[in-house]
PDB file of N, CA and C in Angstrom:
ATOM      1  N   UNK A   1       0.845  -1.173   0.000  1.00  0.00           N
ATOM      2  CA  UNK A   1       0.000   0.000   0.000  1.00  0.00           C
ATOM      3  C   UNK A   1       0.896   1.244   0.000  1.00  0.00           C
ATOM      4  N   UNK A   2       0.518   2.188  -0.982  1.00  0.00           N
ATOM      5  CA  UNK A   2       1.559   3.578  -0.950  1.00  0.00           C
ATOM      6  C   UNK A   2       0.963   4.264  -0.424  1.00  0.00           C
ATOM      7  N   UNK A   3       1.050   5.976  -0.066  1.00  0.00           N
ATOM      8  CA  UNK A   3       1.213   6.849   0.399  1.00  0.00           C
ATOM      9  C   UNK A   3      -0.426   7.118   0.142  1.00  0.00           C
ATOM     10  N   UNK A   4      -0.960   7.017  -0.815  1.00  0.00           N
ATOM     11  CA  UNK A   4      -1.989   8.042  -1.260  1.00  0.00           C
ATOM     12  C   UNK A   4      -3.287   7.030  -0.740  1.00  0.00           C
ATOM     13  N   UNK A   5      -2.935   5.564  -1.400  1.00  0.00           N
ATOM     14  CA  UNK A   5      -3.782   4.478  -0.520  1.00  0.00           C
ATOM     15  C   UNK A   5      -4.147   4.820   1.083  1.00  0.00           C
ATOM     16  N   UNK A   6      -2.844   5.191   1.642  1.00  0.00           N
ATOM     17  CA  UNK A   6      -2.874   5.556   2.951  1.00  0.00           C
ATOM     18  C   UNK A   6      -3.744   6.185   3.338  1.00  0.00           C
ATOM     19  N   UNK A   7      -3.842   7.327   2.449  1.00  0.00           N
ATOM     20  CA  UNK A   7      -4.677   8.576   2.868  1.00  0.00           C
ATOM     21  C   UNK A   7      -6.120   8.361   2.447  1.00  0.00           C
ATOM     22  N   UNK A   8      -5.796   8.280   1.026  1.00  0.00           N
ATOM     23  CA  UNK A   8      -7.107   8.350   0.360  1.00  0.00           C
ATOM     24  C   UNK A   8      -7.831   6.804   0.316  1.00  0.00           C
ATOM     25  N   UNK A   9      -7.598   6.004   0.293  1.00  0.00           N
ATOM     26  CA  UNK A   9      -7.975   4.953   0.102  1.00  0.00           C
ATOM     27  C   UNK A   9      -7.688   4.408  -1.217  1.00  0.00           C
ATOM     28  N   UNK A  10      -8.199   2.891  -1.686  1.00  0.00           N
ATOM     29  CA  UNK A  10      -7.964   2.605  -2.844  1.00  0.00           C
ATOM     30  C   UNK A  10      -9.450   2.649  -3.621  1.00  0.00           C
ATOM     31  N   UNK A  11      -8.944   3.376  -4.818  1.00  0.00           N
ATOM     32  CA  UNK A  11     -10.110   3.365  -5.609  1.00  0.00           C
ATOM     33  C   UNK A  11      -9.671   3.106  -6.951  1.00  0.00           C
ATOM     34  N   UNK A  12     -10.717   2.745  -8.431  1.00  0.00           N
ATOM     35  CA  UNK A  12     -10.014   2.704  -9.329  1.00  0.00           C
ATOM     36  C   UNK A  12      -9.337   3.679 -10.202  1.00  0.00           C
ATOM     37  N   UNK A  13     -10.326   4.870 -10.078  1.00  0.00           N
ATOM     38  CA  UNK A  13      -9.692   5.976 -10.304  1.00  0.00           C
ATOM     39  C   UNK A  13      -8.364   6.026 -10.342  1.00  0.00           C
ATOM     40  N   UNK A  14      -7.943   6.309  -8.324  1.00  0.00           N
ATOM     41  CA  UNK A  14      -6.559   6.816  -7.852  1.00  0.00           C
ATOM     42  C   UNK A  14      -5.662   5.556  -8.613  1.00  0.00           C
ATOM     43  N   UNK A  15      -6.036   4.039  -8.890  1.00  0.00           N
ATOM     44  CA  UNK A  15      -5.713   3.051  -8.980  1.00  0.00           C
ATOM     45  C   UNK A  15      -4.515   3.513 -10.886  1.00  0.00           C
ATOM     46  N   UNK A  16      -5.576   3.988 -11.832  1.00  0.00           N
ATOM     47  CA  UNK A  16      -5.411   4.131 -13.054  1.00  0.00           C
ATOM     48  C   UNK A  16      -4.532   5.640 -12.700  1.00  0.00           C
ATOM     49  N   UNK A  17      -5.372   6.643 -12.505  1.00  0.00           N
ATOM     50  CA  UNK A  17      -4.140   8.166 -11.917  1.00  0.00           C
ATOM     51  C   UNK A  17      -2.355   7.213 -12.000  1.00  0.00           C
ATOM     52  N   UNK A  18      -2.136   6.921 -10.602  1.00  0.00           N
ATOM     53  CA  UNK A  18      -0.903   6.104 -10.226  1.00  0.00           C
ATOM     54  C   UNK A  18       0.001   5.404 -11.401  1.00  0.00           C
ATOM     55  N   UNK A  19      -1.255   4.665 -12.214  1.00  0.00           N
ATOM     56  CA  UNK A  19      -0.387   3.755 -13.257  1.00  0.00           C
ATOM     57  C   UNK A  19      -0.205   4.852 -14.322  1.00  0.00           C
ATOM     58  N   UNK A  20      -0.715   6.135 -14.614  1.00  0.00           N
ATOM     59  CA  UNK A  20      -0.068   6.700 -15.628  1.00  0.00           C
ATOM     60  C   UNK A  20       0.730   7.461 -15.153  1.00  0.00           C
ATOM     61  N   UNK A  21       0.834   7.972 -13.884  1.00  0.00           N
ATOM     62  CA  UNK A  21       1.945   9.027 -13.080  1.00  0.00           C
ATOM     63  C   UNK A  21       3.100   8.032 -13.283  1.00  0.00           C
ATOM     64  N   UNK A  22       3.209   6.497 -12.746  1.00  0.00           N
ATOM     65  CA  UNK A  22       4.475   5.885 -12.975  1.00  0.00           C
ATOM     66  C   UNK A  22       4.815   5.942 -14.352  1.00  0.00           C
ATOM     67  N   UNK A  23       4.023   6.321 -15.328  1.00  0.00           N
ATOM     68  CA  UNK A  23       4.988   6.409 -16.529  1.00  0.00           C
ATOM     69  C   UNK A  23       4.452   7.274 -17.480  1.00  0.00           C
ATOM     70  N   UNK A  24       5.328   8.263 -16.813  1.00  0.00           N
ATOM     71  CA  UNK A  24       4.481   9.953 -17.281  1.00  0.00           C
ATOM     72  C   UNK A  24       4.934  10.413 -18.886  1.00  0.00           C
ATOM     73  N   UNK A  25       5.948   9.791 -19.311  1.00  0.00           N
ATOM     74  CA  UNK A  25       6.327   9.782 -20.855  1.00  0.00           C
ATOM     75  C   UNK A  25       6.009   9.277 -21.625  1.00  0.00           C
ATOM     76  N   UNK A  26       4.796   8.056 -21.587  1.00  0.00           N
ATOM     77  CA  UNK A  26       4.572   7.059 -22.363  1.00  0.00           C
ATOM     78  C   UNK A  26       3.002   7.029 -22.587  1.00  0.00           C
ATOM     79  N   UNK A  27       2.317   7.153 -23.867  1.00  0.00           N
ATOM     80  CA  UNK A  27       1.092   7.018 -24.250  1.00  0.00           C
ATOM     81  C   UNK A  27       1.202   5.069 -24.078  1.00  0.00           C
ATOM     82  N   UNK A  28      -0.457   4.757 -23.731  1.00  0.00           N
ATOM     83  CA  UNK A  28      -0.561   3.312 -23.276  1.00  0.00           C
ATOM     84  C   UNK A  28      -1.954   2.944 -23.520  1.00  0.00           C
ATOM     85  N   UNK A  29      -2.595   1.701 -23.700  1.00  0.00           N
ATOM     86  CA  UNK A  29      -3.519   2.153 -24.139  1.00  0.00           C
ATOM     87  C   UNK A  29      -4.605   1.566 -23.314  1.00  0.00           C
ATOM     88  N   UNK A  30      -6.347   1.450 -23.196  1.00  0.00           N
ATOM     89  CA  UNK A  30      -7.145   1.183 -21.989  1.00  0.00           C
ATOM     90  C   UNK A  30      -6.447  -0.205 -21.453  1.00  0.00           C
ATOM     91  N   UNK A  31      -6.781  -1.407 -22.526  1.00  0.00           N
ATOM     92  CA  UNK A  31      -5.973  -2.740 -22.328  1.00  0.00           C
ATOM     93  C   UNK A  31      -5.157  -2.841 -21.643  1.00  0.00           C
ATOM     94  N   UNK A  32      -3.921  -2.025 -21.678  1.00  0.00           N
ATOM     95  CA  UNK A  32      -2.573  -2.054 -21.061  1.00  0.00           C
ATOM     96  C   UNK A  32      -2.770  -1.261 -19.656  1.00  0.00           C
ATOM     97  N   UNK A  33      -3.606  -0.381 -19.077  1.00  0.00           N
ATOM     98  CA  UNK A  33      -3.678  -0.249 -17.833  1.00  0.00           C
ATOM     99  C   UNK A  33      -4.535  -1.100 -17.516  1.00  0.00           C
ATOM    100  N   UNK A  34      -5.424  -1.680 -18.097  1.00  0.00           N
ATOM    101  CA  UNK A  34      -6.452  -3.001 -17.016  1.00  0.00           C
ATOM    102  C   UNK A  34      -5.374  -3.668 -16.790  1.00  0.00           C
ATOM    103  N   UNK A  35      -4.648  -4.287 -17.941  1.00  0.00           N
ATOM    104  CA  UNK A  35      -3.778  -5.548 -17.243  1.00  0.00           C
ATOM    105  C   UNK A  35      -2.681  -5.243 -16.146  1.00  0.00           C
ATOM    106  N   UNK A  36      -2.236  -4.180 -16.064  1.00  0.00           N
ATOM    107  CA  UNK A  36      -1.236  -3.285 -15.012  1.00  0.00           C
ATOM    108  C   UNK A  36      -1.665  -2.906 -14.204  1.00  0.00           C
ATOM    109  N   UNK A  37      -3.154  -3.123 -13.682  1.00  0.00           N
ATOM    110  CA  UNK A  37      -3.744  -2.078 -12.820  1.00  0.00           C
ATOM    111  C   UNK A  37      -4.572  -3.638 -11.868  1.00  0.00           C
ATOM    112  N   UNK A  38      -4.857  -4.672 -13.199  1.00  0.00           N
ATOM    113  CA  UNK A  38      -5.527  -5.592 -12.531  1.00  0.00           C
ATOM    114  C   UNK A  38      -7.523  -5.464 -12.661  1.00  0.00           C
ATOM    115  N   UNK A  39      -8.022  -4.115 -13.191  1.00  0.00           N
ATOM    116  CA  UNK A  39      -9.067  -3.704 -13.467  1.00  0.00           C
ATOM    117  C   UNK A  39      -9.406  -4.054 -14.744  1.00  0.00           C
ATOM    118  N   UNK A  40     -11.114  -3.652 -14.156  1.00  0.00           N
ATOM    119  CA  UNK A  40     -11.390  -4.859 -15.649  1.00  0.00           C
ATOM    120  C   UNK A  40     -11.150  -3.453 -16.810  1.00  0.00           C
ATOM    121  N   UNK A  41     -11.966  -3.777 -18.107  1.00  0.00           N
ATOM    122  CA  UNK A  41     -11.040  -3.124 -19.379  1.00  0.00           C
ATOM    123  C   UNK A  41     -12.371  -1.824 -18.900  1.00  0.00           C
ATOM    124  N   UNK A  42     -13.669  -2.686 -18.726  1.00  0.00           N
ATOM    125  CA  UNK A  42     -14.980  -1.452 -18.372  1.00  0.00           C
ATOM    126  C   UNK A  42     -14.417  -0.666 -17.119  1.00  0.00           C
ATOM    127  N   UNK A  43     -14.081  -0.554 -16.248  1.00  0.00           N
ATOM    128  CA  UNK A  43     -13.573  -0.136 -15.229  1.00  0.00           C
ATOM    129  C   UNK A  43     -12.572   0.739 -15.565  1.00  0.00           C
ATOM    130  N   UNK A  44     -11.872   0.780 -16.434  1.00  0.00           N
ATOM    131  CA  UNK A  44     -10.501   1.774 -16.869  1.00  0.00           C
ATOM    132  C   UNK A  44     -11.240   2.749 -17.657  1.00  0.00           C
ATOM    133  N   UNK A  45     -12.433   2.490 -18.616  1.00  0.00           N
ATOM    134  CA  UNK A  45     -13.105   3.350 -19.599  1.00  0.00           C
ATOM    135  C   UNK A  45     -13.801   4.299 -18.944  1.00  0.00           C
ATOM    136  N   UNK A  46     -14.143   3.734 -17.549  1.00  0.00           N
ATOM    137  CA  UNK A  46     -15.244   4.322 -16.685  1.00  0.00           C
ATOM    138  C   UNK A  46     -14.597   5.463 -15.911  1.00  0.00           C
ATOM    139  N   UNK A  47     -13.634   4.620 -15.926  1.00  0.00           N
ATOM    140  CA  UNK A  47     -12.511   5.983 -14.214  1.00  0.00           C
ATOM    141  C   UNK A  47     -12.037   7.118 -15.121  1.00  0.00           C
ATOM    142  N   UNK A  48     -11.238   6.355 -16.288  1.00  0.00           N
ATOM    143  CA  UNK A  48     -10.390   7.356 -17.113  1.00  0.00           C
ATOM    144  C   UNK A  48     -11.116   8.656 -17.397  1.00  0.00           C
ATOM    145  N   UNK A  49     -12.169   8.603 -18.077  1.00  0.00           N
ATOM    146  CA  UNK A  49     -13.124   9.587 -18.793  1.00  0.00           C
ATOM    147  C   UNK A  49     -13.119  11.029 -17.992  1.00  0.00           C
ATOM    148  N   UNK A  50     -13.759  11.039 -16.700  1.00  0.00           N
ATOM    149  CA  UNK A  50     -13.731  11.889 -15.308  1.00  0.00           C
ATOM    150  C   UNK A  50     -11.792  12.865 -15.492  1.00  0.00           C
ATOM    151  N   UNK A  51     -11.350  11.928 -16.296  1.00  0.00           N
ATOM    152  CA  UNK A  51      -9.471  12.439 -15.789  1.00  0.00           C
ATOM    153  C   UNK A  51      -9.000  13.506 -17.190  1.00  0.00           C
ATOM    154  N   UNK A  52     -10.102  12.187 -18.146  1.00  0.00           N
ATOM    155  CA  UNK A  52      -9.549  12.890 -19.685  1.00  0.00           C
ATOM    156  C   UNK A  52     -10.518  14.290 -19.746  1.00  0.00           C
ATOM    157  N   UNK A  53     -11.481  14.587 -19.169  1.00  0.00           N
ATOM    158  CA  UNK A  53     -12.514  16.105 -19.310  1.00  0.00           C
ATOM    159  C   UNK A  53     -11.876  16.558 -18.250  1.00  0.00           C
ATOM    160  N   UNK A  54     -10.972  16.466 -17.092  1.00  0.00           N
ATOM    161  CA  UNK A  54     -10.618  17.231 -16.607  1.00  0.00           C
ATOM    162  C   UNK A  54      -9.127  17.737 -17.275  1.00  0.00           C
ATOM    163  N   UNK A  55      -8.733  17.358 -18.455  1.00  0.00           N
ATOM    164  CA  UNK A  55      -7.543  17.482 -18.854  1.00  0.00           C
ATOM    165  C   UNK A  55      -6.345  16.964 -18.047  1.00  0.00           C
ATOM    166  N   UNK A  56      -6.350  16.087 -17.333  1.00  0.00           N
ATOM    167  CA  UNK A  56      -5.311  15.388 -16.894  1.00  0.00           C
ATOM    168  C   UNK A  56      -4.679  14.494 -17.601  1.00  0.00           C
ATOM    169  N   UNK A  57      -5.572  13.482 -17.598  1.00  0.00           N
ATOM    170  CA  UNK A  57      -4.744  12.928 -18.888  1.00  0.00           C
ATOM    171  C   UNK A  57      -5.221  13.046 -20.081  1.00  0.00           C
ATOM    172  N   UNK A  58      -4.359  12.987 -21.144  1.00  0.00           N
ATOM    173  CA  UNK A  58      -4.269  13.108 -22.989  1.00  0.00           C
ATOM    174  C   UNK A  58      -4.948  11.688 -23.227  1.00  0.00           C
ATOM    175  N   UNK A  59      -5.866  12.168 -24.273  1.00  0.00           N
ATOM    176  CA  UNK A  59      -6.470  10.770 -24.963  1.00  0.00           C
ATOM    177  C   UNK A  59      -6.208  11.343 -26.219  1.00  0.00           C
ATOM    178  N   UNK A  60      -5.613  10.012 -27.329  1.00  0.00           N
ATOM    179  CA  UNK A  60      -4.695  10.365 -28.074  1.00  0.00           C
ATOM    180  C   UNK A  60      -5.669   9.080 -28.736  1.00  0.00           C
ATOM    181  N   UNK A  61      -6.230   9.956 -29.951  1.00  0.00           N
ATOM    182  CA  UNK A  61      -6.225   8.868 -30.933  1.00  0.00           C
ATOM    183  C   UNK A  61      -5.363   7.876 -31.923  1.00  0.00           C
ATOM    184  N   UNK A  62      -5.517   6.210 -31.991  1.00  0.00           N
ATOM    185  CA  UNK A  62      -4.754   5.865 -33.120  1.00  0.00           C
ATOM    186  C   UNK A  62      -5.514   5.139 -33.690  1.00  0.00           C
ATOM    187  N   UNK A  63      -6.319   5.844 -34.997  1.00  0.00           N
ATOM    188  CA  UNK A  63      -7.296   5.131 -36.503  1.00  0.00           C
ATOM    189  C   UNK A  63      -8.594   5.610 -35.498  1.00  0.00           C
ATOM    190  N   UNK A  64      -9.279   4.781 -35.945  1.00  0.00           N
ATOM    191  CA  UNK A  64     -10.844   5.318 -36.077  1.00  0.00           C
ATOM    192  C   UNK A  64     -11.517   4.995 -34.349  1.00  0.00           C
ATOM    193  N   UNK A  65     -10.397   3.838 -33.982  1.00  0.00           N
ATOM    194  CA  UNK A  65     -11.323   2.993 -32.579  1.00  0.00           C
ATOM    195  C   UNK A  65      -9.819   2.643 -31.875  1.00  0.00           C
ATOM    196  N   UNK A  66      -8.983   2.818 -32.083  1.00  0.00           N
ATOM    197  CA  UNK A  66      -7.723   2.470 -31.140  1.00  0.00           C
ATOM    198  C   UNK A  66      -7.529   4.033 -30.214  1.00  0.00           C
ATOM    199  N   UNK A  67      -7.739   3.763 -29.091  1.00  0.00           N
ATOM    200  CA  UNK A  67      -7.298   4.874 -28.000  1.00  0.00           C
ATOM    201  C   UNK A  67      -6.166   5.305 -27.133  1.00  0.00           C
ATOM    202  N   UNK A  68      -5.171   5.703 -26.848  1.00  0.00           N
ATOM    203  CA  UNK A  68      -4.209   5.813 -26.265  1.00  0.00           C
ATOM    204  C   UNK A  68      -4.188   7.067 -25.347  1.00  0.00           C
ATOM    205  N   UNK A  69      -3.723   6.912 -24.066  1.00  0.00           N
ATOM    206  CA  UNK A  69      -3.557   7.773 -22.887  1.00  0.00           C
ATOM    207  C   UNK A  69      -2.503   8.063 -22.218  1.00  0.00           C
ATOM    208  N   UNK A  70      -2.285   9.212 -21.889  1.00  0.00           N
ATOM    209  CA  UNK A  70      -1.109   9.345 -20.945  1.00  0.00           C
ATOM    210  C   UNK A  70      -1.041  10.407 -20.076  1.00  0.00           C
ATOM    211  N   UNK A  71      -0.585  10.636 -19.073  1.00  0.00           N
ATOM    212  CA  UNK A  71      -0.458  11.862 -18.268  1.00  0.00           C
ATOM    213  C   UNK A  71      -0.677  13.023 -18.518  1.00  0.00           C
ATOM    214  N   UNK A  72      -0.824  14.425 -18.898  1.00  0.00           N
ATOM    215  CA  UNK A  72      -0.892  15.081 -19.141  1.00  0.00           C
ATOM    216  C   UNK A  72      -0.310  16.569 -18.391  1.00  0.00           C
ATOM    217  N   UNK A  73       1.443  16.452 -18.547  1.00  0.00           N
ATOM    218  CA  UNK A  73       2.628  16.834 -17.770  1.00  0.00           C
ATOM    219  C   UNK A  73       2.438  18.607 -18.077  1.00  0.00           C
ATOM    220  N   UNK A  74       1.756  18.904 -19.142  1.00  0.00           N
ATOM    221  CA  UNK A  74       1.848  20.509 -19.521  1.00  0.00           C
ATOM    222  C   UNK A  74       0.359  21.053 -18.593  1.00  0.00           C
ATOM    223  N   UNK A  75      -0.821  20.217 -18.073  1.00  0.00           N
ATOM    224  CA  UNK A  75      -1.426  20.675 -17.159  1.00  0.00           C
ATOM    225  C   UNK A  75      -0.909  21.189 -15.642  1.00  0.00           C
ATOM    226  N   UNK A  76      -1.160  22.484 -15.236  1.00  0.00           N
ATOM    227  CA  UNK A  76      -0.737  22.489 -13.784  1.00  0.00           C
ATOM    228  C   UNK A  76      -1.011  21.878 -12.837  1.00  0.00           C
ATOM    229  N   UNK A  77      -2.545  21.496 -13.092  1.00  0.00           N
ATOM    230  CA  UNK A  77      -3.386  20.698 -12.135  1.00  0.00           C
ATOM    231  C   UNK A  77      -3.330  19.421 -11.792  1.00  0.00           C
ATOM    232  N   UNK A  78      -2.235  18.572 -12.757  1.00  0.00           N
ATOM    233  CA  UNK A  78      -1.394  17.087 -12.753  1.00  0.00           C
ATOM    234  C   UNK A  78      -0.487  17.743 -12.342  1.00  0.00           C
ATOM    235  N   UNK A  79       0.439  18.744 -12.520  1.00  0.00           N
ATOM    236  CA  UNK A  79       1.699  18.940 -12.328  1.00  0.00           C
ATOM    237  C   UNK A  79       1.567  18.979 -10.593  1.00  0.00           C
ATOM    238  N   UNK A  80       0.589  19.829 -10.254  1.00  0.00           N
ATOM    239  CA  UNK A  80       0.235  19.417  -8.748  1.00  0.00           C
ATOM    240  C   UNK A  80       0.144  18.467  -8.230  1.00  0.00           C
ATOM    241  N   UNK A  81      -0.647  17.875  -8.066  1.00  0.00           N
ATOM    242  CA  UNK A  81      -0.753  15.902  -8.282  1.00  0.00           C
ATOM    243  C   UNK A  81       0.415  15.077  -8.480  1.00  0.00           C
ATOM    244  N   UNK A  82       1.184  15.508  -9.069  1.00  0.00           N
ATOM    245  CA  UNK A  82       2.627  14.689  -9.220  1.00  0.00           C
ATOM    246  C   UNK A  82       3.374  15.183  -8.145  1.00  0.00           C
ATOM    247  N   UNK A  83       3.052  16.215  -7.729  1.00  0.00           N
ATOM    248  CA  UNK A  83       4.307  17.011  -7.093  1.00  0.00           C
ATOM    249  C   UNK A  83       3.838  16.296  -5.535  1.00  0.00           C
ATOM    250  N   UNK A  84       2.674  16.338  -5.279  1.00  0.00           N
ATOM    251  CA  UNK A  84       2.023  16.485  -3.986  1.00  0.00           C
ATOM    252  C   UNK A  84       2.057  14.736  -3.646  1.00  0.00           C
ATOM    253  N   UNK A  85       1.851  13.514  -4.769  1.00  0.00           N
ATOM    254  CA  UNK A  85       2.096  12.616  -4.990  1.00  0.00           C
ATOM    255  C   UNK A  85       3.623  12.320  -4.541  1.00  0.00           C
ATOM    256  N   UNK A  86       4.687  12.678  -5.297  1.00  0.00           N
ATOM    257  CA  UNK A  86       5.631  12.921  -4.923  1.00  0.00           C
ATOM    258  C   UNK A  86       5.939  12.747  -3.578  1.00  0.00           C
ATOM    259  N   UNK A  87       5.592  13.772  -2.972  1.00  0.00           N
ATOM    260  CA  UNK A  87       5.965  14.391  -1.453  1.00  0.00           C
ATOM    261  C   UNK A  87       5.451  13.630  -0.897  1.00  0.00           C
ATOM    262  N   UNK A  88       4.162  13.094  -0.917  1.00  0.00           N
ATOM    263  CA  UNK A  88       3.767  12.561   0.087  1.00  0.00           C
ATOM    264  C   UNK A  88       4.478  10.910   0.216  1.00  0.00           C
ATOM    265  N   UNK A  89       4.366  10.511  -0.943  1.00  0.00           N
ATOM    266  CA  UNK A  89       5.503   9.282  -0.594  1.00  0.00           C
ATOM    267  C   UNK A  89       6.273   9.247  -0.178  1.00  0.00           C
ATOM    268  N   UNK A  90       7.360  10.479   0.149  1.00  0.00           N
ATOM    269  CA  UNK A  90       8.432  10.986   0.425  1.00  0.00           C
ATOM    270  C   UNK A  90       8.307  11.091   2.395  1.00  0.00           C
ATOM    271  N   UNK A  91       6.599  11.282   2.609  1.00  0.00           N
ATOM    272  CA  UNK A  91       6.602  11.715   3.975  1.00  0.00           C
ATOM    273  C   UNK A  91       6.101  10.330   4.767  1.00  0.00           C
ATOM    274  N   UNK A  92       5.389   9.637   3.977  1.00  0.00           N
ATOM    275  CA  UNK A  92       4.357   8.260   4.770  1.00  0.00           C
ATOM    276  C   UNK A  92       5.111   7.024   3.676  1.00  0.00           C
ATOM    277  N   UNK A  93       6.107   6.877   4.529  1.00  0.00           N
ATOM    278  CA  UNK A  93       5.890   4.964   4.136  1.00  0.00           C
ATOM    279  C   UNK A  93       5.993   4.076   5.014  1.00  0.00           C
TER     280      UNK A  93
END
């Protein structure tokens, strides 16, 4: 259990957040965080959405029906979230 579990609890949301903060350079796509996250594929479509209208993370089209996601490092409002993420791991383990 990390830092934010601690606090916040586990949800799938914070669950999917986490798996794209660990890899803040890399577009990935719903598939590849269910299987990394352990959530089902409906469950990643469901949490993500709430993250992608808040502009956190980038949804990145590839062709007509392939989707790809990733962090979204030029928002301040992730850049907060990473930072505060960050720290707090830094303060509770």
């Amino acid at each position: 259990m990390d830092a934010l579990e601690k606090v916040f609890g586990k949800t799938a949301q914070m669950t999917v957040l986490k798996n794209l903060m660990d890899q803040p350079d890399e577009f990935t796509y719903l598939s590849g965080i269910a299987e990394a996250t352990g959530l089902s594929h409906s469950s990643v479509a469901r949490v993500i959405a709430p993250l992608v209208d808040a502009n956190i993370v980038i949804e990145k089209p590839l062709g007509k029906q392939i989707r790809t996601f990733s962090i979204n490092k030029e928002n301040d409002a992730t850049n907060l979230i990473m930072d505060f993420y960050a720290k707090l791991n830094d303060v509770i383990e």
